[in-house]
Structure formats: C-alpha cells, structure tokens
N, C-alpha and C. Protein backbone atom coordinates (compact mmCIF):
# COMPACT_ATOMS: atom_id res chain seq x y z
N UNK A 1 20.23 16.68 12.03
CA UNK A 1 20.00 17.87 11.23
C UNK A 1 19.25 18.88 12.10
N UNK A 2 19.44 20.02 12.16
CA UNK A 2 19.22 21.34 13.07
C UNK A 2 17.67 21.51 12.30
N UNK A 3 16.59 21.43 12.99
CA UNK A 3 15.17 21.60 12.84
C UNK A 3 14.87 22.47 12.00
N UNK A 4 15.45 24.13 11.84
CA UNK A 4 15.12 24.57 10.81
C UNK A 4 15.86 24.63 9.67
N UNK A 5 16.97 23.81 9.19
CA UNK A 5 17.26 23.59 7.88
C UNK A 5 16.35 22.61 7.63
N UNK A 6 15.99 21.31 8.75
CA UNK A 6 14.74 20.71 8.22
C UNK A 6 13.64 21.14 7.90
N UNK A 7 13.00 22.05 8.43
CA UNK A 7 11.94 22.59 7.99
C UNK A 7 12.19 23.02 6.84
N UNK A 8 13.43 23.80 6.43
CA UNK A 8 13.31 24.69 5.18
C UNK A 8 13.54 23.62 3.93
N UNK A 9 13.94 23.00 4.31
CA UNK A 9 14.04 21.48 3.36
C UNK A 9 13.04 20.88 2.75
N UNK A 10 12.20 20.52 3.85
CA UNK A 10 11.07 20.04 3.77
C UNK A 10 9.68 21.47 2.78
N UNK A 11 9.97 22.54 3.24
CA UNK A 11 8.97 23.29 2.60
C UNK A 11 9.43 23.56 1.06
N UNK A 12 11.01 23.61 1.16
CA UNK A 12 11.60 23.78 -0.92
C UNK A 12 11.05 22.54 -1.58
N UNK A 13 11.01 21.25 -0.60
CA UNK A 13 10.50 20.10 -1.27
C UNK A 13 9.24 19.88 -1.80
N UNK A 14 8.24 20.66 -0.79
CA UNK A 14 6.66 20.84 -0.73
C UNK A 14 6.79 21.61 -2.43
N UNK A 15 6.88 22.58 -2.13
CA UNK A 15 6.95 23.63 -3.51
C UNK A 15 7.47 23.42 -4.77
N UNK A 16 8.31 22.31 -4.84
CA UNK A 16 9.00 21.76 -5.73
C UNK A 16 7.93 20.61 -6.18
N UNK A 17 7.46 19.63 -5.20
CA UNK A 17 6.56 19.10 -5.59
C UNK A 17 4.94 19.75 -6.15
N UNK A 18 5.08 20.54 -5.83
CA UNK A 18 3.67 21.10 -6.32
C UNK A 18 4.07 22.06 -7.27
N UNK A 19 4.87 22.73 -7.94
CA UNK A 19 5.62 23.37 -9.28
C UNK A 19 5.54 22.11 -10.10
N UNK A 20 6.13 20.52 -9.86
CA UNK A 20 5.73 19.77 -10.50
C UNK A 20 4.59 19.00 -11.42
N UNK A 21 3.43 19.41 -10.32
CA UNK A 21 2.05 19.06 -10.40
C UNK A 21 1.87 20.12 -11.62
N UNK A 22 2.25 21.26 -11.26
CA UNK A 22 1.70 22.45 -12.47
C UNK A 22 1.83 22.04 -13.24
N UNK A 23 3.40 21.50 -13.60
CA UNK A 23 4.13 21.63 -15.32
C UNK A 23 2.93 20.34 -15.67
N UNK A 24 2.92 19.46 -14.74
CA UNK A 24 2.46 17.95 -15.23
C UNK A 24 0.75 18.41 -16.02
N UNK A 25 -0.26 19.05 -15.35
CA UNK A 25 -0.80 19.89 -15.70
C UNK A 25 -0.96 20.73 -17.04
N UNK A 26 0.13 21.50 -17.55
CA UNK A 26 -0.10 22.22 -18.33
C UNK A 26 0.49 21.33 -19.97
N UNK A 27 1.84 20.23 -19.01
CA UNK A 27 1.54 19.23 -20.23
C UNK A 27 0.69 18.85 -20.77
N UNK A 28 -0.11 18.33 -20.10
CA UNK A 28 -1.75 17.69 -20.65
C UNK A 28 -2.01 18.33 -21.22
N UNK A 29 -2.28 20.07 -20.85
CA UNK A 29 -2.77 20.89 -22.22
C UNK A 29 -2.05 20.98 -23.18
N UNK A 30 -0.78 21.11 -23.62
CA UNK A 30 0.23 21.53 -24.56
C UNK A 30 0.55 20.50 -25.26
N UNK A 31 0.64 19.36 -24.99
CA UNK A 31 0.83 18.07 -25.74
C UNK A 31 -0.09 16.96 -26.69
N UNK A 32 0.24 16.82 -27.92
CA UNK A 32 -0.81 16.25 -28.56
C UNK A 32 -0.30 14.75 -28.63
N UNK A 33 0.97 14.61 -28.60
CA UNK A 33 1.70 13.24 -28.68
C UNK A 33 1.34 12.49 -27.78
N UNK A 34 0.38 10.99 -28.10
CA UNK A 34 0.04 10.71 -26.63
C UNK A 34 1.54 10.10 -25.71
N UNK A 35 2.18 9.90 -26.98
CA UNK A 35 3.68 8.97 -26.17
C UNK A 35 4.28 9.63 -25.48
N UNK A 36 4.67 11.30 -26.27
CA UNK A 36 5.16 12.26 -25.37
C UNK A 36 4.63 12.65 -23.96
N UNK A 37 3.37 12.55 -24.25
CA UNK A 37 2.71 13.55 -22.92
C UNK A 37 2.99 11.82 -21.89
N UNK A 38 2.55 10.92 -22.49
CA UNK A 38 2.52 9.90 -21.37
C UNK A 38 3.77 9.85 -20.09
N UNK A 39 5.35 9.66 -21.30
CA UNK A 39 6.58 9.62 -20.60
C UNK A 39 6.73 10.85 -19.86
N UNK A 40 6.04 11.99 -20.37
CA UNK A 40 6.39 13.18 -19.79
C UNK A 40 5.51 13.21 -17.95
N UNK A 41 4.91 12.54 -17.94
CA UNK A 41 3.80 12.46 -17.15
C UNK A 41 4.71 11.94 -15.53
N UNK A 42 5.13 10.64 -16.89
CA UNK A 42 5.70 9.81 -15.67
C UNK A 42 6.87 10.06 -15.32
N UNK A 43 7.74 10.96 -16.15
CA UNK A 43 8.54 11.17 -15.69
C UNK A 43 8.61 12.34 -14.70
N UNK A 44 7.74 12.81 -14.69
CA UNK A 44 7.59 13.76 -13.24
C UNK A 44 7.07 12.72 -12.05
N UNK A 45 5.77 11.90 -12.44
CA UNK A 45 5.93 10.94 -11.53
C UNK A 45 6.89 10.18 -10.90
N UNK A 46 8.19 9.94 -11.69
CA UNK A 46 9.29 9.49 -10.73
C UNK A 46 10.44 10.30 -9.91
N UNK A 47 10.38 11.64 -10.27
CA UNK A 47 10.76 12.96 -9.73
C UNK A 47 9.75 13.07 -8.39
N UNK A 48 8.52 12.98 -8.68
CA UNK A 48 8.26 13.16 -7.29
C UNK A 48 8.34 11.77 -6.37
N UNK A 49 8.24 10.82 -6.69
CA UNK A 49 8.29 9.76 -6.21
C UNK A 49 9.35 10.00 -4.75
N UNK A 50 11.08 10.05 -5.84
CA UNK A 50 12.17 10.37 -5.73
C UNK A 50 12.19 11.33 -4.63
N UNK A 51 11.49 12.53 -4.89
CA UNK A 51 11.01 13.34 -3.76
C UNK A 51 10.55 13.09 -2.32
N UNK A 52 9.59 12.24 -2.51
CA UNK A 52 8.96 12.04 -1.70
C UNK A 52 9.93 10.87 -0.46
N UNK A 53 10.26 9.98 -1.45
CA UNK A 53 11.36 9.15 -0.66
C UNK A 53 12.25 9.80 0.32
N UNK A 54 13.10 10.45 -0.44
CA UNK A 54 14.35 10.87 0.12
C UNK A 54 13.44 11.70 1.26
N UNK A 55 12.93 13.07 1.15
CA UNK A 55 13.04 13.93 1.74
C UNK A 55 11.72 13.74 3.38
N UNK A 56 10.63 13.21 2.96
CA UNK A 56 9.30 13.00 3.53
C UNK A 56 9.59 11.77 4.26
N UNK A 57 10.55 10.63 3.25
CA UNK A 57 10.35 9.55 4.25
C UNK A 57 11.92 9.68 4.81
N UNK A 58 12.50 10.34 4.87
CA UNK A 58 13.62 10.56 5.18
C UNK A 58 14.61 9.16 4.81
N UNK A 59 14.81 8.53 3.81
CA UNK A 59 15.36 7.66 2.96
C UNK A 59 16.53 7.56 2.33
N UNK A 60 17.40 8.54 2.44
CA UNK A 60 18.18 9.34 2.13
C UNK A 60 19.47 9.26 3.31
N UNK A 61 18.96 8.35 4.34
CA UNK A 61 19.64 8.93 5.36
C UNK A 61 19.72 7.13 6.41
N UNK A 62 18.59 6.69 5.26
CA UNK A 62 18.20 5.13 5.77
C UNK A 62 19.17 4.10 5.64
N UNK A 63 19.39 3.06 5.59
CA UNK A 63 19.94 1.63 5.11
C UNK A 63 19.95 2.03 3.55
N UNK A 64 21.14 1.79 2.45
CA UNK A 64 20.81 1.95 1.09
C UNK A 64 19.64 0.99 0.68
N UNK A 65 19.46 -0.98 1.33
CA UNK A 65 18.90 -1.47 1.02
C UNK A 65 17.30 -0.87 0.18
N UNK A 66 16.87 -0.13 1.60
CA UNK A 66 15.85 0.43 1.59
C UNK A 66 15.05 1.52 0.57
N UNK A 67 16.49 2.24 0.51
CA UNK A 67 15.80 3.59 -0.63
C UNK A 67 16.26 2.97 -1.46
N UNK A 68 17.02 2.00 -1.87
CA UNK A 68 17.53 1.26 -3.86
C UNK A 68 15.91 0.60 -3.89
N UNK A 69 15.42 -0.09 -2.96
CA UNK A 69 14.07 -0.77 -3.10
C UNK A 69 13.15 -0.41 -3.93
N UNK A 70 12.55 1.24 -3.09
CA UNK A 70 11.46 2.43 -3.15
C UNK A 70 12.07 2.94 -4.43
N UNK A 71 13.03 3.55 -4.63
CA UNK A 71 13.95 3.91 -5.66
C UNK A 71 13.27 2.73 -6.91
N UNK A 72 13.69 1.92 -6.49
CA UNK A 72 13.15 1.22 -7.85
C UNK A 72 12.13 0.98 -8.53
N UNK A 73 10.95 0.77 -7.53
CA UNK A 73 9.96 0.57 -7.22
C UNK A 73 9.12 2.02 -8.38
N UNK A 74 9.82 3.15 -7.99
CA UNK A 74 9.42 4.53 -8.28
C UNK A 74 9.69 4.73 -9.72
N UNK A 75 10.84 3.72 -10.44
CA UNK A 75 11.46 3.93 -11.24
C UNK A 75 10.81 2.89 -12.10
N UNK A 76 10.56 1.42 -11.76
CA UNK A 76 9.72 0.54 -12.81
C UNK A 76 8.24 0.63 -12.83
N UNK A 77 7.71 1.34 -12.14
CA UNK A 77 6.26 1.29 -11.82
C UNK A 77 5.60 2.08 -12.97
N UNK A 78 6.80 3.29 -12.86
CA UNK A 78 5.97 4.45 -14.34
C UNK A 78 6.37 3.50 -15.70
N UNK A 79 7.54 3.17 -15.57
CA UNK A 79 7.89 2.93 -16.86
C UNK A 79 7.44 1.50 -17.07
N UNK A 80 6.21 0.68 -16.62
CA UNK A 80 5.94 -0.36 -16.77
C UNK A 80 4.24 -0.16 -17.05
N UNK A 81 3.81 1.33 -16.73
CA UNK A 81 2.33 1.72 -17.26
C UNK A 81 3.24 2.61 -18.43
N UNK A 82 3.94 3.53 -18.56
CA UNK A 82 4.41 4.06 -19.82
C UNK A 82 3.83 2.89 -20.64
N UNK A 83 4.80 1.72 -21.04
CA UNK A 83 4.74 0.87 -21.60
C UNK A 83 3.33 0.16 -21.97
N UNK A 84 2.70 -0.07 -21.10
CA UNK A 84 1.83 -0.47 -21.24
C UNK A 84 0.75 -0.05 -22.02
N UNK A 85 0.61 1.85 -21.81
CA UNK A 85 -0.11 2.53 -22.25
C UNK A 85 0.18 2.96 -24.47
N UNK A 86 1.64 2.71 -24.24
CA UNK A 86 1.60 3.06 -25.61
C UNK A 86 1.93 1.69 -26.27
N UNK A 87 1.64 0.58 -25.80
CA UNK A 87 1.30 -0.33 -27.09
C UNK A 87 -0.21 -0.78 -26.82
C-alpha cells in the first residue's frame, strides 16, 4: 500500500475512532435505560475494537486465522460483560 493512502487511512480511522468516543459519551448522558445505554456502550466498543484490529494492527491483511481470533475475542468480550451487567 502507497504510504500516503496509508497515512490517510490510518488518520480517517483515528477520527472515526474518537467521533466514537463522543457518541459513547453523550450516550451516557442521554440514556436512562441501563440495558440500552449498556449494549449501546459496547457496541461501539466492538466497532472500535474492529477498528483497531483491522486498521492499527494491520489484520486485515494477516492470516484469516488471526483476525477471526481478535475478531472474536472483540465480539464475545462486550457481549459477555453486556450480559453480565444486566442480570
């Protein structure tokens, strides 16, 4: 990949991840449902996760073994404190 589509990749990703942080943020204020705000939480947590994989660890580009792993990992981890938290 030609260095500055990487770079520009890497900085839409930065910004994307931190637009994330906001919304996650202003959920907390706007939400009274604790179930809602919880899933809502985590489900940005696995958006960035997802993020972070592919683009930061460059995963995307790895062995599938590897990113189905992290991938999963990103994917049962929230939804196994979700769970936890609302019973």
């Amino acid at each position: 990949m030609h260095p500055i589509n990487s770079n520009k990749k890497n900085t839409f990703s930065w910004l994307w991840l931190m637009v994330l942080t906001v919304i996650s943020t202003f959920i907390g204020l706007a939400i009274d449902n604790k179930a809602l705000f919880i899933f809502s939480v985590l489900f940005i947590v696995f958006l960035k996760g997802q993020q972070i994989i592919d683009i930061f660890m460059e995963l995307s580009q790895a062995p599938q073994f590897w990113r189905r792993l992290l991938l999963g990992y990103v994917t049962l981890l929230p939804l196994i404190i979700g769970f936890i938290y609302i019973l």
